[in-house]
C-alpha atoms as a PDB file:
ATOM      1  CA  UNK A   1      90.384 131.143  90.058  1.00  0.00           C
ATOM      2  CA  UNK A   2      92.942 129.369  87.348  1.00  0.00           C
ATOM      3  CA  UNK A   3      95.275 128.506  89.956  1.00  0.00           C
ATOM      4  CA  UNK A   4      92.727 127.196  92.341  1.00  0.00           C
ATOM      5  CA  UNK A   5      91.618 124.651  89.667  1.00  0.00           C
ATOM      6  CA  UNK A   6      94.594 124.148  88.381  1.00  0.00           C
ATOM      7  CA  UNK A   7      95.843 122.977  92.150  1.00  0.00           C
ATOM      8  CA  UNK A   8      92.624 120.524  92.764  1.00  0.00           C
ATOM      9  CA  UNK A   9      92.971 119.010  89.698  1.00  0.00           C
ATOM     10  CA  UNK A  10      97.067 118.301  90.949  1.00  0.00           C
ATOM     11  CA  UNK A  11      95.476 117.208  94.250  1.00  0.00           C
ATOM     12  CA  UNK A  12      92.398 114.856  92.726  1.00  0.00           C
ATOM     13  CA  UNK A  13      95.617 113.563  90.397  1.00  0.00           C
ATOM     14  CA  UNK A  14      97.493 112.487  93.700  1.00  0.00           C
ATOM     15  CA  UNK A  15      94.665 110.840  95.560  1.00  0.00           C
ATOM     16  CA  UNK A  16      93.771 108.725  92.487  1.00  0.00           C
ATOM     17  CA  UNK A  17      97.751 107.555  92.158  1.00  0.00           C
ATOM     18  CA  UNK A  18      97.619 107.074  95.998  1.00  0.00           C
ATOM     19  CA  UNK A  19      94.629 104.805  95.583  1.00  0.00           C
ATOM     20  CA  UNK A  20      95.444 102.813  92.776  1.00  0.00           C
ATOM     21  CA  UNK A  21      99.002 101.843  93.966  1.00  0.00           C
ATOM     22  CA  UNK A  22      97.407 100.677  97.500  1.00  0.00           C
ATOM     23  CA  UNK A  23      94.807  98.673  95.022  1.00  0.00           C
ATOM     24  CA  UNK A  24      97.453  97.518  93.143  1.00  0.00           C
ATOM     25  CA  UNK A  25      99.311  95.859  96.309  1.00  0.00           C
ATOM     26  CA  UNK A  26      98.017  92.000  96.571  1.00  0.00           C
ATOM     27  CA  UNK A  27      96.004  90.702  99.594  1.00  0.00           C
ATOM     28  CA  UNK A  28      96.626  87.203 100.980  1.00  0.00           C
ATOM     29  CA  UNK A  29      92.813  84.832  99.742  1.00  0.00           C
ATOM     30  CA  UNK A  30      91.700  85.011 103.394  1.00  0.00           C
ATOM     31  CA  UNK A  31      91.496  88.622 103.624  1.00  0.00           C
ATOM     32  CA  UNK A  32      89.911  89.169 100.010  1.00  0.00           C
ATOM     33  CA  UNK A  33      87.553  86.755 100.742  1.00  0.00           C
ATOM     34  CA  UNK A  34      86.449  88.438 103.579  1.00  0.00           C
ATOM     35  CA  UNK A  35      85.820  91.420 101.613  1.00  0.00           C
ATOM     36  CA  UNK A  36      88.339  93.407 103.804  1.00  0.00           C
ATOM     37  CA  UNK A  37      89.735  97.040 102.724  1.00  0.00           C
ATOM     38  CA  UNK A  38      92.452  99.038 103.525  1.00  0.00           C
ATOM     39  CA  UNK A  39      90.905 101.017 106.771  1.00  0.00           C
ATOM     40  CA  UNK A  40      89.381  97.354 107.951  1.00  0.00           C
ATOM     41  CA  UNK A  41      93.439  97.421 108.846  1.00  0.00           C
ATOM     42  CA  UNK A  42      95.246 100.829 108.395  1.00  0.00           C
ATOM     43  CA  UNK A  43      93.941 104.030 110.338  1.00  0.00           C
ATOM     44  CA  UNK A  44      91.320 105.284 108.658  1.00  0.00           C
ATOM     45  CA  UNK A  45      92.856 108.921 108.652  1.00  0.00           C
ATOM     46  CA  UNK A  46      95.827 107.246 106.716  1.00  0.00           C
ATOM     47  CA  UNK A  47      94.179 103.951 104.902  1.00  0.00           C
ATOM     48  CA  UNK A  48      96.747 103.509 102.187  1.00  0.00           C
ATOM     49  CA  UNK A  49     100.022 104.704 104.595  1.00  0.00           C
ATOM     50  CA  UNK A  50      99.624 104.234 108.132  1.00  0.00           C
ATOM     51  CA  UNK A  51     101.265 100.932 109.510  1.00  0.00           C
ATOM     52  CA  UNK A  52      98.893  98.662 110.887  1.00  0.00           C
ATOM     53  CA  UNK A  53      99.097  98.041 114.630  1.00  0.00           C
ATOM     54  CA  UNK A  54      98.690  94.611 116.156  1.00  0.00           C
ATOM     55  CA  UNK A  55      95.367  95.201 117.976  1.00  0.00           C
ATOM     56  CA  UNK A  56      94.043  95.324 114.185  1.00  0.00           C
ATOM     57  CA  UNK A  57      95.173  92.307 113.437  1.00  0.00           C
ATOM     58  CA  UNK A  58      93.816  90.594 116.685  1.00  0.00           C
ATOM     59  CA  UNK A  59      90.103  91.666 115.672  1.00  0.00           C
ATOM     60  CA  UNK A  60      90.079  89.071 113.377  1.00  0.00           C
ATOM     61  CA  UNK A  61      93.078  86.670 114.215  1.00  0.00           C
ATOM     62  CA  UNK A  62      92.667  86.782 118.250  1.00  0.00           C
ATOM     63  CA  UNK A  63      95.575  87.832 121.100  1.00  0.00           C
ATOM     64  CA  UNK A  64      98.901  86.924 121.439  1.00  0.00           C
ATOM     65  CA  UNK A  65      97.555  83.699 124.108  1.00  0.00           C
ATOM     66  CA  UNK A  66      95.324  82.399 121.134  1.00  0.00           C
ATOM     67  CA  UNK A  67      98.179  82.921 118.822  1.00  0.00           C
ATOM     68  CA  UNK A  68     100.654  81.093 120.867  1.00  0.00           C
ATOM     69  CA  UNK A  69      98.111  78.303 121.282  1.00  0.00           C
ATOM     70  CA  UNK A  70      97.344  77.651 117.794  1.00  0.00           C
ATOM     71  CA  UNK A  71     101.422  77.318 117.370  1.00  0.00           C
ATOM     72  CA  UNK A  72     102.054  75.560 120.601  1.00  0.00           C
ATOM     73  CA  UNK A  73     103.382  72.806 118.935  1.00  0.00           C
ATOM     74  CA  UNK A  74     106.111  74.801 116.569  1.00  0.00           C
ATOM     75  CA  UNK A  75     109.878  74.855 118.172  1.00  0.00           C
ATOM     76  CA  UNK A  76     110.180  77.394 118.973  1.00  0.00           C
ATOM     77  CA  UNK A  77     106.996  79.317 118.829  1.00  0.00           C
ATOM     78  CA  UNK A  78     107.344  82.261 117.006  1.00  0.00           C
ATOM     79  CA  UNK A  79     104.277  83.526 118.514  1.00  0.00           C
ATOM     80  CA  UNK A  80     105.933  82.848 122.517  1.00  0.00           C
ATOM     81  CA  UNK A  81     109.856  84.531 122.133  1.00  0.00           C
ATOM     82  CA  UNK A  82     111.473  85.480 124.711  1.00  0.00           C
ATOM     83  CA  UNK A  83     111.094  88.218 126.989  1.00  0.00           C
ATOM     84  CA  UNK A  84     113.652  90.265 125.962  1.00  0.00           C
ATOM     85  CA  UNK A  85     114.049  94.082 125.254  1.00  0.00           C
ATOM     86  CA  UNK A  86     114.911  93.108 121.495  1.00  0.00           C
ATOM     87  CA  UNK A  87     111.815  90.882 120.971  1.00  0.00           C
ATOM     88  CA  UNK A  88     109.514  93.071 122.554  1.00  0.00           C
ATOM     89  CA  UNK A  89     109.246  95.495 119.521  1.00  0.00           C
ATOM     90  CA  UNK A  90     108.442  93.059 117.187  1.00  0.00           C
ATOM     91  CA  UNK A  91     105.045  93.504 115.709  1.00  0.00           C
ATOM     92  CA  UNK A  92     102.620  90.587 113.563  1.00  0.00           C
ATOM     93  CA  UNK A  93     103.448  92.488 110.320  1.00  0.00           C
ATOM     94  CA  UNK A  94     107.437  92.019 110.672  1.00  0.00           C
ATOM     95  CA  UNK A  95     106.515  88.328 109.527  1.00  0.00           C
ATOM     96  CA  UNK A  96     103.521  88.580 107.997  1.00  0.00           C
ATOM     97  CA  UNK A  97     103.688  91.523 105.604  1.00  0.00           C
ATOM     98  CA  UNK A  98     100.543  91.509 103.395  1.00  0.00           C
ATOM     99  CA  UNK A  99     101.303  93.626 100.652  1.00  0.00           C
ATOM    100  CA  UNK A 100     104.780  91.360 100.067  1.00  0.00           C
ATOM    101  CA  UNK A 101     105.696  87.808 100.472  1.00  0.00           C
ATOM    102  CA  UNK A 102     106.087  87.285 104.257  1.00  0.00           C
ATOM    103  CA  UNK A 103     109.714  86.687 106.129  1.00  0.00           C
ATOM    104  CA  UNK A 104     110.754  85.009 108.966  1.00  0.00           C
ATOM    105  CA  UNK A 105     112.213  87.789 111.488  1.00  0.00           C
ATOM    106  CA  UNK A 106     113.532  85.836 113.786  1.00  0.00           C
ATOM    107  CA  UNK A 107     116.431  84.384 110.790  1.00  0.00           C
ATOM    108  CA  UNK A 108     117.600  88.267 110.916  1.00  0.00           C
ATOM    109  CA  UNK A 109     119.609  87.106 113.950  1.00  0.00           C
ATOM    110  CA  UNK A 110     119.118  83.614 114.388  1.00  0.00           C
ATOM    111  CA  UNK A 111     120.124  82.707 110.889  1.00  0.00           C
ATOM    112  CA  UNK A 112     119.628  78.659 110.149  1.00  0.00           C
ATOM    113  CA  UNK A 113     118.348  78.021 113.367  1.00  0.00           C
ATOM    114  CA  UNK A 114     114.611  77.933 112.439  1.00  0.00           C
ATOM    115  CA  UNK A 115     112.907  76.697 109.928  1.00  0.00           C
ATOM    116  CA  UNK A 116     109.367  78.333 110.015  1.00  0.00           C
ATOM    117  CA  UNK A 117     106.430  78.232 107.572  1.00  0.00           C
ATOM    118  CA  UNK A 118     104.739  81.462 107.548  1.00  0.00           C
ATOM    119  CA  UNK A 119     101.040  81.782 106.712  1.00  0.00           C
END
């Protein structure tokens, strides 16, 4: 019975950790203000791990065609690359990381080519 307590209370430890360092991660304004949390964006079997997929993005931020749109007039548009194997795999959250200060992917390989603001 000892080791069965002693073994939740490790486990209840863990969760809490696991919590507050996802809490502790900042959140662009835009998504605080819109009250958001983490399974609004991560799986909810994995809220404070799991990657979050593009289609969870697109709930609030629209498809790829609105997102090309609203940058049709940046050269290029990050949000129309080409069709290539290598840009095919790229996913909204290789730019626009929310728990860090975003990047601009495309300078990975196309160093000084671009010069992108990223929201």
């Amino acid at each position: 019975m000892r080791l069965v307590r002693i073994l939740a209370l490790g486990l209840l430890s863990c969760l809490a950790v696991g919590v507050r360092a996802a809490e502790d991660k900042p959140l662009p304004a835009p998504h605080v203000k819109a009250k958001l949390i983490c399974h609004d964006c991560h799986q909810k079997e994995k809220p404070t791990t799991a990657a979050v997929p593009d289609e969870a993005c697109m709930i609030c931020h629209g498809d790829y065609p609105a997102m090309k749109a609203l940058t049709k007039d940046a050269k290029p548009n990050p949000h129309d690359p080409p069709r290539t194997e290598v840009h095919a795999s790229i996913t909204c959250t290789d730019c626009h990381r929310q728990h860090k200060p975003p990047v601009v992917k495309c300078l990975e390989c196309h160093e000084g080519k671009f010069a992108f603001k990223i929201k």
